[in-house]
Protein backbone atom coordinates (compact mmCIF):
# COMPACT_ATOMS: atom_id res chain seq x y z
CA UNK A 1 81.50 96.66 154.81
CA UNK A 2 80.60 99.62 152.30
CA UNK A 3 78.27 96.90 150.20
CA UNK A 4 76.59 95.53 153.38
CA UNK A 5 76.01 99.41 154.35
CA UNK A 6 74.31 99.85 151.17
CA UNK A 7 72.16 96.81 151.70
CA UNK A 8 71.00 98.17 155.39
CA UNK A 9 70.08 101.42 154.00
CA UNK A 10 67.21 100.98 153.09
CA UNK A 11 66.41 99.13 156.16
CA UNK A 12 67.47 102.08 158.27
CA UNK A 13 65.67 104.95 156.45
CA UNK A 14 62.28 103.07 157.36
CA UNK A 15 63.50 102.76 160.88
CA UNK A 16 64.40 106.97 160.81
CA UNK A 17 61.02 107.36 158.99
CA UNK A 18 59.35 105.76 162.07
CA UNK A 19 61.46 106.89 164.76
CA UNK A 20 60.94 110.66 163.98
CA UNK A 21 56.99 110.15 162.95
CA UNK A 22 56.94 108.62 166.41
CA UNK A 23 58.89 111.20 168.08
CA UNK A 24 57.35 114.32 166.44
CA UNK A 25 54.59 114.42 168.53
CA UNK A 26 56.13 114.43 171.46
CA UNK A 27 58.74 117.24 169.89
CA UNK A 28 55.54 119.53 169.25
CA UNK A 29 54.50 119.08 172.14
CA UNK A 30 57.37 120.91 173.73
CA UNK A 31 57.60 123.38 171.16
CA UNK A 32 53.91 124.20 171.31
CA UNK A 33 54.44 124.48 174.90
CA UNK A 34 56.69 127.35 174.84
CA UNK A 35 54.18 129.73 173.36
CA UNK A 36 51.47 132.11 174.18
CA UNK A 37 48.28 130.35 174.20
CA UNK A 38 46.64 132.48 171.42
CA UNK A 39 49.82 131.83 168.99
CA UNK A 40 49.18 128.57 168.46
CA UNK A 41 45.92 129.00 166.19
CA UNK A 42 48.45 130.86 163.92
CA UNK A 43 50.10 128.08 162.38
CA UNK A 44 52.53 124.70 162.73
CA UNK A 45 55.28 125.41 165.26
CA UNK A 46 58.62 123.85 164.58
CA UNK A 47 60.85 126.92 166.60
CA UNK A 48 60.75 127.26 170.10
CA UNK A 49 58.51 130.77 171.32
CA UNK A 50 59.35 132.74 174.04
CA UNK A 51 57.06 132.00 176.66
CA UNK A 52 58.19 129.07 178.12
CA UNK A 53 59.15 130.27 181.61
CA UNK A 54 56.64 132.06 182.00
CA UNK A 55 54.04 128.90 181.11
CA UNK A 56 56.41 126.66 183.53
CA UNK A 57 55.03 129.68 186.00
CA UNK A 58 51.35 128.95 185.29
CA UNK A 59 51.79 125.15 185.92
CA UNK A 60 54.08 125.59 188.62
CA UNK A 61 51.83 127.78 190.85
CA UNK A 62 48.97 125.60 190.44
CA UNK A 63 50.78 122.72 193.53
CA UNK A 64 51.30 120.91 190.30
CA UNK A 65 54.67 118.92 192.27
CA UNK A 66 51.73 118.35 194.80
CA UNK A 67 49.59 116.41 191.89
CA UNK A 68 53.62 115.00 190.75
CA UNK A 69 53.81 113.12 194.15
CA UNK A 70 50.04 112.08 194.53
CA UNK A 71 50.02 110.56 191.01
CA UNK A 72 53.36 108.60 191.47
CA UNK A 73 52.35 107.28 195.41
CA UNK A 74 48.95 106.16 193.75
CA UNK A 75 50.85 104.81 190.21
CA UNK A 76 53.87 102.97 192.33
CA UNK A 77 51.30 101.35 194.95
CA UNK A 78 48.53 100.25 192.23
CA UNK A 79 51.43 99.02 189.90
CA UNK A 80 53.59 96.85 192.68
CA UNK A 81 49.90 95.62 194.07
CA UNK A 82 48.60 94.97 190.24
CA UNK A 83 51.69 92.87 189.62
CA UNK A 84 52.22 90.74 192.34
CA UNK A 85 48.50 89.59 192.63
CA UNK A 86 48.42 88.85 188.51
CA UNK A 87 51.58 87.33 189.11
CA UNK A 88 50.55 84.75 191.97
CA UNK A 89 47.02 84.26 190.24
CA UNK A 90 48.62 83.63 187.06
CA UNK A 91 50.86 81.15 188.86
CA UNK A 92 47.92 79.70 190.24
CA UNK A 93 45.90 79.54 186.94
CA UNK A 94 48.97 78.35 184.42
CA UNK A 95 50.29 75.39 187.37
CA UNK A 96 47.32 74.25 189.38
CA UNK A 97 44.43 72.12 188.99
CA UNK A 98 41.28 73.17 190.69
CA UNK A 99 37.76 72.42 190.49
CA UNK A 100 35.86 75.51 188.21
CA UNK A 101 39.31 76.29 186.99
CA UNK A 102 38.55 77.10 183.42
CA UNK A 103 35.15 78.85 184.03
CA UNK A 104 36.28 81.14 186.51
CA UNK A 105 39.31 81.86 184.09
CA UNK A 106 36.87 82.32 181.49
CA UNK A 107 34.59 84.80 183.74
CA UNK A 108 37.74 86.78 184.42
CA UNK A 109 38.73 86.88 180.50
CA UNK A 110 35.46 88.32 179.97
CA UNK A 111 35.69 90.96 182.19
CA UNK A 112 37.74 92.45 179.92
CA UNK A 113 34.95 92.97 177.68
CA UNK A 114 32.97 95.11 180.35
CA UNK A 115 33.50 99.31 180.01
CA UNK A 116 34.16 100.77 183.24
CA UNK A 117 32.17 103.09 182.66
CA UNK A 118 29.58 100.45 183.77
CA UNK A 119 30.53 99.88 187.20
CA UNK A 120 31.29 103.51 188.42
CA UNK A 121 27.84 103.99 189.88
CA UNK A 122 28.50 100.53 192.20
CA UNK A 123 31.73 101.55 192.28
CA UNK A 124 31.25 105.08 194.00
CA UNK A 125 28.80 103.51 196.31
CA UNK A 126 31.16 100.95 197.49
CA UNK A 127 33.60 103.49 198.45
CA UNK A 128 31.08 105.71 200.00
CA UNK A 129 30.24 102.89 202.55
CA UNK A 130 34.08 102.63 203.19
CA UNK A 131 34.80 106.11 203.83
CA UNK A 132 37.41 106.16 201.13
CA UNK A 133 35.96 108.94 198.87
CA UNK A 134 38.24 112.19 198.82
CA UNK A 135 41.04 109.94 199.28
CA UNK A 136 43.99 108.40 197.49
CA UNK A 137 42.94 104.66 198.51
CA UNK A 138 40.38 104.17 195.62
CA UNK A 139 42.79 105.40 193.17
CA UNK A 140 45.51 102.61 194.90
CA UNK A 141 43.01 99.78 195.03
CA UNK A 142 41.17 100.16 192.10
CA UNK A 143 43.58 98.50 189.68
CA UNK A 144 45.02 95.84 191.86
CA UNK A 145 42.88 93.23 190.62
CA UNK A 146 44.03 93.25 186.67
CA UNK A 147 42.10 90.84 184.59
CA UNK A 148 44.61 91.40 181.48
CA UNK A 149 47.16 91.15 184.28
CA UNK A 150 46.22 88.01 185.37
CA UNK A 151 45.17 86.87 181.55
CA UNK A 152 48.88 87.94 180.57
CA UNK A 153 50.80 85.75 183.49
CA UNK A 154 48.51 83.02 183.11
CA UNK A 155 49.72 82.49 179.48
CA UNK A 156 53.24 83.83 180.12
CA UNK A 157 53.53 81.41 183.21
CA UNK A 158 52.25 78.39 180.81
CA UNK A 159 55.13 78.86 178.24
CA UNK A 160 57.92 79.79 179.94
CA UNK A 161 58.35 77.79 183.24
CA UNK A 162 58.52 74.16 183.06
CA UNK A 163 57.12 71.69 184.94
CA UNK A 164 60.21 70.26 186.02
CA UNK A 165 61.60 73.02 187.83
CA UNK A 166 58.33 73.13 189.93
CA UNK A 167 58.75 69.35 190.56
CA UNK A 168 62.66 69.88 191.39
CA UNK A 169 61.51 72.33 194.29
CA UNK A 170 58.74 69.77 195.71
CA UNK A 171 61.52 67.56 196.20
CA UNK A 172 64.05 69.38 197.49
CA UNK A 173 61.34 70.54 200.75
CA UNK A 174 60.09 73.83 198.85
CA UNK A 175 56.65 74.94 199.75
CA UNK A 176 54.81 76.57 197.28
CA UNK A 177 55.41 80.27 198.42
CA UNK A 178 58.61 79.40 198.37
CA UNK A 179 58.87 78.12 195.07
CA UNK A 180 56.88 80.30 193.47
CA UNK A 181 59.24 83.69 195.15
CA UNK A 182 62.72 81.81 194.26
CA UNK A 183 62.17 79.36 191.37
CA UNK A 184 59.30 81.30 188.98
CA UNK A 185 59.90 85.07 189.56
CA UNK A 186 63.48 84.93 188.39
CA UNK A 187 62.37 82.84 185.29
CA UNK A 188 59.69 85.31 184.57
CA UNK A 189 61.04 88.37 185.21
CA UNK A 190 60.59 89.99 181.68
CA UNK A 191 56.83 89.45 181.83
CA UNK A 192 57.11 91.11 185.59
CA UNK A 193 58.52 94.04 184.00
CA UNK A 194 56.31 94.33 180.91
CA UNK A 195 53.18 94.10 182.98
CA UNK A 196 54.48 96.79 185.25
CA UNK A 197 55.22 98.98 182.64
CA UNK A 198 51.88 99.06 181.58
CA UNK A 199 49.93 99.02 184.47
CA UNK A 200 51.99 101.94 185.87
CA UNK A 201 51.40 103.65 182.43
CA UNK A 202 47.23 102.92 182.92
CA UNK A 203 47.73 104.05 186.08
CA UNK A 204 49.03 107.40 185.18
CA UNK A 205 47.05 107.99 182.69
CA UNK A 206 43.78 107.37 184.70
CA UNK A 207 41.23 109.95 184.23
CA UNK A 208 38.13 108.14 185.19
CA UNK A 209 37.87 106.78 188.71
CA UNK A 210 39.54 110.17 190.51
CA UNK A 211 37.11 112.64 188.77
CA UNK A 212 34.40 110.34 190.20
CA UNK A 213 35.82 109.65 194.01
CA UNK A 214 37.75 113.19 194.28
CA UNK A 215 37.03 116.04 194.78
CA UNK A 216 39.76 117.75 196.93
CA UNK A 217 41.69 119.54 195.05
CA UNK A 218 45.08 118.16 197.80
CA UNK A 219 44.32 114.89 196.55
CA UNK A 220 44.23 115.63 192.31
CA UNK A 221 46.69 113.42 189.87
CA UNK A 222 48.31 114.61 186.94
CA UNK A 223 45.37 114.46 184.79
CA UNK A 224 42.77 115.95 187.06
CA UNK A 225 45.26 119.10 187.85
CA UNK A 226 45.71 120.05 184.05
CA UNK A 227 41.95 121.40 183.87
CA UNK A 228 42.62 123.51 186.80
CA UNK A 229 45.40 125.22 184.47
CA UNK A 230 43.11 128.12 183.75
CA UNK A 231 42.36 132.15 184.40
CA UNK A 232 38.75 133.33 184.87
CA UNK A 233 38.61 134.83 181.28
CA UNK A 234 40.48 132.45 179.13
CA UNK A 235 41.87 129.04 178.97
CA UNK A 236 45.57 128.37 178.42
CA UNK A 237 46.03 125.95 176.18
CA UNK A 238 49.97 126.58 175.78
CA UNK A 239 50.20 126.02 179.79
CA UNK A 240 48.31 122.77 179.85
CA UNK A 241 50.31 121.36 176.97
CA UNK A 242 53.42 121.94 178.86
CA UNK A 243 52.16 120.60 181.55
CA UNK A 244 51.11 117.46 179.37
CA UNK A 245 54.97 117.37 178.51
CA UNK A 246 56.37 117.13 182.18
CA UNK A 247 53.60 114.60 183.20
CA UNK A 248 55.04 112.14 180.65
CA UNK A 249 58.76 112.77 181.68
CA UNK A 250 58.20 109.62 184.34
CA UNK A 251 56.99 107.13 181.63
CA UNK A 252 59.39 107.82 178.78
CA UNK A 253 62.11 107.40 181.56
CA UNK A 254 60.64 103.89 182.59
CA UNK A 255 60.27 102.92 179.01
CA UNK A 256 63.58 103.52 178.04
CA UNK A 257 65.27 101.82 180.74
CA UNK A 258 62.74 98.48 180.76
CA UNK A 259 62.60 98.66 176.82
CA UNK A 260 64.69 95.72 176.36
CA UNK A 261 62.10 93.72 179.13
CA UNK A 262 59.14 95.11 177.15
CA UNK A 263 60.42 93.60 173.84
CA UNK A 264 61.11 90.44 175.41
CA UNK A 265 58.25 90.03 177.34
CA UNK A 266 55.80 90.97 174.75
CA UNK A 267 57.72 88.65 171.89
CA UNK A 268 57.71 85.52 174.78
CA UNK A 269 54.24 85.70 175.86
CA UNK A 270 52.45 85.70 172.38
CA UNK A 271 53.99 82.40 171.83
CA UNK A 272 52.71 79.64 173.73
CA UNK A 273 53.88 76.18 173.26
């Protein structure tokens, strides 16, 4: 036991190595977030300051559990939307033959390649006409329609569920809806999970689309609300880090619990065949 030990050691100082480079910023983070603003231009922090209740005031007083719930309505509806379309147009994609199949594949592939900055303009208009600007719906919407969502199940779908189990349901009576909800979401669930990871984590994250369709402050996300953490004479930096640090309490907890899905699902669908 002591000699394989010794063997592994090396194995698991690289691991350490990595785990704290990955952790530390995250850890400063915190720390930086529990001092006066104007401190932290005076050096590294590595010790926690003293002002940490009294920047959990600042972000507190700014409805910032207000922004909490609006970014995790519009982050939980987008991400359960964004999966179960890419899921069923995956299905449809890896399993069916249609006529244009592979171009309209293709054209969706290459959406991908398009910035989004490009299609705000059309974008803002189109939600104009609906009457959804100053609302929560574009921010829902928006994302539903994945193309590396539907690019991910496609190829996920084609690996990992046979044929034979679609066949199996055809003859026992199943219709397709039926198949596809009791036969191919079980198989695939890992690739469920991994896509909803990180569409929830885009999702959170997104900066773009509400600074362009909101502009009630009632209706702000996460990352809109952390400019408003400001005074009329300075900026506080210290405040909007912490803030930065409880607005990415949600997706470390979803990470660690779907970690093992992640892992899997990433490791089975970059292997086809």
């Amino acid at each position: 036991m002591e000699i394989k030990l010794i063997k592994r050691l090396p194995v698991y100082l690289v691991v350490l190595i990595f785990s704290v480079a990955a952790l530390l910023p995250f850890y400063m983070m915190i720390i930086m977030g529990t001092y006066y603003s104007e401190e932290l231009y005076s050096g590294v922090k590595l010790l926690p300051g003293g002002y940490f209740l009294t920047n959990l005031h600042t972000v507190l007083k700014q409805n910032f559990f207000v922004f909490y719930k609006n970014s995790i309505i519009v982050s939980v509806c987008n991400t359960l939307g964004g999966v179960f379309i890419s899921a069923l147009t995956g299905y449809a994609f890896a399993k069916y033959q249609f006529k244009g199949k592979k171009p309209l594949f293709a054209f969706i592939v290459a959406t991908l390649a398009i910035p989004q900055q490009l299609g705000l303009i059309g974008f803002v208009v189109e939600m104009r006409a609906l009457g959804w600007i100053n609302t929560l719906l574009p921010l829902i919407f928006s994302g539903m329609a994945s193309a590396f969502g539907v690019f991910w199940m496609t190829q996920y779908i084609s690996s990992s569920v046979p044929n034979e189990i679609i066949e199996s349901g055809r003859i026992d009576g199943c219709n397709d809806f039926v198949i596809f909800f009791r036969l191919v979401l079980p198989i695939i669930r890992s690739a469920l999970i991994t896509i909803f990871l990180l569409l929830f984590l885009w999702s959170w994250n997104s900066y773009m689309t509400p600074l362009v369709t909101i502009s009630n402050e009632k209706y702000y996300t996460i990352p809109l609300s952390i400019a408003l953490i400001s005074s009329e004479y300075r900026t506080d930096y210290a405040a909007r880090i912490l803030s930065l640090a409880l607005s990415t309490i949600p997706i470390i907890g979803m990470f660690c619990i779907g970690s093992k899905h992640l892992i899997q699902g990433l490791i089975s669908g970059s292997v086809k065949g």
